[in-house]
C-alpha atoms as a PDB file:
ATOM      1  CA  UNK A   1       0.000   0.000   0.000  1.00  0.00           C
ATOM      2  CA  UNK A   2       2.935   2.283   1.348  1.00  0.00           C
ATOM      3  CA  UNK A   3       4.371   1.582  -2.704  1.00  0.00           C
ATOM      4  CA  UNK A   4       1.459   2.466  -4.466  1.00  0.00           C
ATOM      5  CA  UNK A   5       1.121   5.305  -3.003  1.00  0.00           C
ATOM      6  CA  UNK A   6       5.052   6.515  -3.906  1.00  0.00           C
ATOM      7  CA  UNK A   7       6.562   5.757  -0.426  1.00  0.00           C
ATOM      8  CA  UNK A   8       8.839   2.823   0.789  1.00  0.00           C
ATOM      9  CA  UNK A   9      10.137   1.715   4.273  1.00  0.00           C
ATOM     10  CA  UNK A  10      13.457   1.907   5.715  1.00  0.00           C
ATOM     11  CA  UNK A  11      14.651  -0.265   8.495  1.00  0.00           C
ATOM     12  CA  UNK A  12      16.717   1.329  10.885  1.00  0.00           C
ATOM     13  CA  UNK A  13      18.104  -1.359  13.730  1.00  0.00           C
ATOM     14  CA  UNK A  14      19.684   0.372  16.639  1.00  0.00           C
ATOM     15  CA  UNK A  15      21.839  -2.473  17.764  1.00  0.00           C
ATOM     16  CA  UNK A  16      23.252  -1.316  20.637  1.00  0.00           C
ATOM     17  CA  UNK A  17      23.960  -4.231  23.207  1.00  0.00           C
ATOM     18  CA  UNK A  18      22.104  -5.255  25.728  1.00  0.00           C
ATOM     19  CA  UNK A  19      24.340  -3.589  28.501  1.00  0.00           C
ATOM     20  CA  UNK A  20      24.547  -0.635  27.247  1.00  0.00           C
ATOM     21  CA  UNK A  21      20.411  -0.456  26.810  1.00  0.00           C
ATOM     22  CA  UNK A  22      20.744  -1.361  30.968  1.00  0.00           C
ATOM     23  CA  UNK A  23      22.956   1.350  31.492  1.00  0.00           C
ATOM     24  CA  UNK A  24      20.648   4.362  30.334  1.00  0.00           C
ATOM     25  CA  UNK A  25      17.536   2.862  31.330  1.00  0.00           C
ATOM     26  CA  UNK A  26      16.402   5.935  33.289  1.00  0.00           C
ATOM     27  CA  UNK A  27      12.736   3.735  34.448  1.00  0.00           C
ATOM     28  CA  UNK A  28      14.773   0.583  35.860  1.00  0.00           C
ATOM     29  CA  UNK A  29      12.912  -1.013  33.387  1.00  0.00           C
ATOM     30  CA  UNK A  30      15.748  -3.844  32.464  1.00  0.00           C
ATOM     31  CA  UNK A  31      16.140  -4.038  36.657  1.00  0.00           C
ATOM     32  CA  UNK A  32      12.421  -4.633  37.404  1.00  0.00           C
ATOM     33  CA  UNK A  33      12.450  -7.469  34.138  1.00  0.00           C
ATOM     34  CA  UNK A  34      15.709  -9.085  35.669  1.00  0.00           C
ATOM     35  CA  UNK A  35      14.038  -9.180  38.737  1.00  0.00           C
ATOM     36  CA  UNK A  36      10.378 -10.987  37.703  1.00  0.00           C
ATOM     37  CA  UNK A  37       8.420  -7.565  37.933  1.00  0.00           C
ATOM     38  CA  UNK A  38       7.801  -6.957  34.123  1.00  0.00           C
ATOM     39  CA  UNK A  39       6.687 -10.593  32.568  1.00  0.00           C
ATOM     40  CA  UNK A  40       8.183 -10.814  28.582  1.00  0.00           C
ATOM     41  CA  UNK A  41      10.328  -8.548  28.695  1.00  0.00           C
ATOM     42  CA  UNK A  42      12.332  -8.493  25.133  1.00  0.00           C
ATOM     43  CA  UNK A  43      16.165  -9.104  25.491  1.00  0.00           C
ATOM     44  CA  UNK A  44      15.740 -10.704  29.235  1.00  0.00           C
ATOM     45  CA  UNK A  45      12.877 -12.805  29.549  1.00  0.00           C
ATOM     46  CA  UNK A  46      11.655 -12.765  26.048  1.00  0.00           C
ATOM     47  CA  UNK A  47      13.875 -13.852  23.073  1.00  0.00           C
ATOM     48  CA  UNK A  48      15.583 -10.865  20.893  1.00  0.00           C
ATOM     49  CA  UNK A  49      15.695 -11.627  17.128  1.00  0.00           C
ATOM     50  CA  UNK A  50      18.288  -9.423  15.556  1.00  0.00           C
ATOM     51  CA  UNK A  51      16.842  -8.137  11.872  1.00  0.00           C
ATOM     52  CA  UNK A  52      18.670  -9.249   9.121  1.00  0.00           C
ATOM     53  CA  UNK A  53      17.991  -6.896   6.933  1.00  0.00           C
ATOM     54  CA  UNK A  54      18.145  -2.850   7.114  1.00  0.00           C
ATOM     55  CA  UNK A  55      20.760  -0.363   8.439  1.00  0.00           C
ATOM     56  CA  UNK A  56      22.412  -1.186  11.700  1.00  0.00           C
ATOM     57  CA  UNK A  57      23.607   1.457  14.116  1.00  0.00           C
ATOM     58  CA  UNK A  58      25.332   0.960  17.193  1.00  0.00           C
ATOM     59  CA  UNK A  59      24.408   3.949  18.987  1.00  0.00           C
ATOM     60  CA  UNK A  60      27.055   3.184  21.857  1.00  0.00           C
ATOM     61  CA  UNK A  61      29.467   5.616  23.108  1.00  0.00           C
ATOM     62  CA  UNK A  62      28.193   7.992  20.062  1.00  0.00           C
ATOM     63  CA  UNK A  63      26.793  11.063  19.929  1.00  0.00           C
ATOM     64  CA  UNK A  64      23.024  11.809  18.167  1.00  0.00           C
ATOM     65  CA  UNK A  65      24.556  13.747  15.341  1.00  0.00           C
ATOM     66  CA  UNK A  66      27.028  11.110  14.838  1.00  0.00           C
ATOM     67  CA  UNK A  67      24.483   8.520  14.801  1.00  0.00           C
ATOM     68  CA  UNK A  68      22.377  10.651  12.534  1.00  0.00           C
ATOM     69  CA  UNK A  69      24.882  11.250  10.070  1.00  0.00           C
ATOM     70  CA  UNK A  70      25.664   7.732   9.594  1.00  0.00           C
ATOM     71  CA  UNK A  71      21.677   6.656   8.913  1.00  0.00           C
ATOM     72  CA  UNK A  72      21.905   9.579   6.357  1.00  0.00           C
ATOM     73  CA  UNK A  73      25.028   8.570   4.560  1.00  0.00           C
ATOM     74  CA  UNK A  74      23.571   4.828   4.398  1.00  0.00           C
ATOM     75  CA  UNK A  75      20.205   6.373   2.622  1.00  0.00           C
ATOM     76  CA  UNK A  76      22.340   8.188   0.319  1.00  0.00           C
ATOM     77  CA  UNK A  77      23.939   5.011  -0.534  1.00  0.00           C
ATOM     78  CA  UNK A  78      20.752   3.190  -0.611  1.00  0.00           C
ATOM     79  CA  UNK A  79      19.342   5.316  -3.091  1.00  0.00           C
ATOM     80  CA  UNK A  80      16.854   6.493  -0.640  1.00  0.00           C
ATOM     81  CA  UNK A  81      17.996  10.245  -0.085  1.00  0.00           C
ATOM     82  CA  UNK A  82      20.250  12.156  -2.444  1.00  0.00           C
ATOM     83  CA  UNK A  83      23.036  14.814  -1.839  1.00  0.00           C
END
């Protein structure tokens, strides 16, 4: 429907690890899973499937513009965005 109409669909998988998701989870989100309080809880009680397609960013140690720059270049290169 999206294609018929003139649009498409990017994937854009933030694959930072697990730890680092922990570390800036300002909720305790991951703490309250680890510890039973949050049932299915994806990446600790609840199986994480990795994409295999789309464009992968590890967003660790990185700063937003960084980040951003990189899903831009990878559009550019995909044909989806031009300079």
């Amino acid at each position: 429907m999206v294609e018929r109409a003139g649009g498409g669909f990017v994937l854009i998988h933030v694959a930072t690890p697990l730890e680092e998701c922990e570390r800036r989870d300002r909720k305790g989100l991951y703490a309250k899973a680890r510890a039973g309080e949050i049932p299915e809880f994806t990446g600790i009680s609840s199986p994480y499937e990795e994409p295999t397609e789309g464009i992968a960013i590890d967003t660790t140690s990185r700063d937003i513009a960084d980040c951003l720059q990189e899903i831009l270049d990878a559009l550019v290169t995909e044909g989806w965005l031009s300079r």
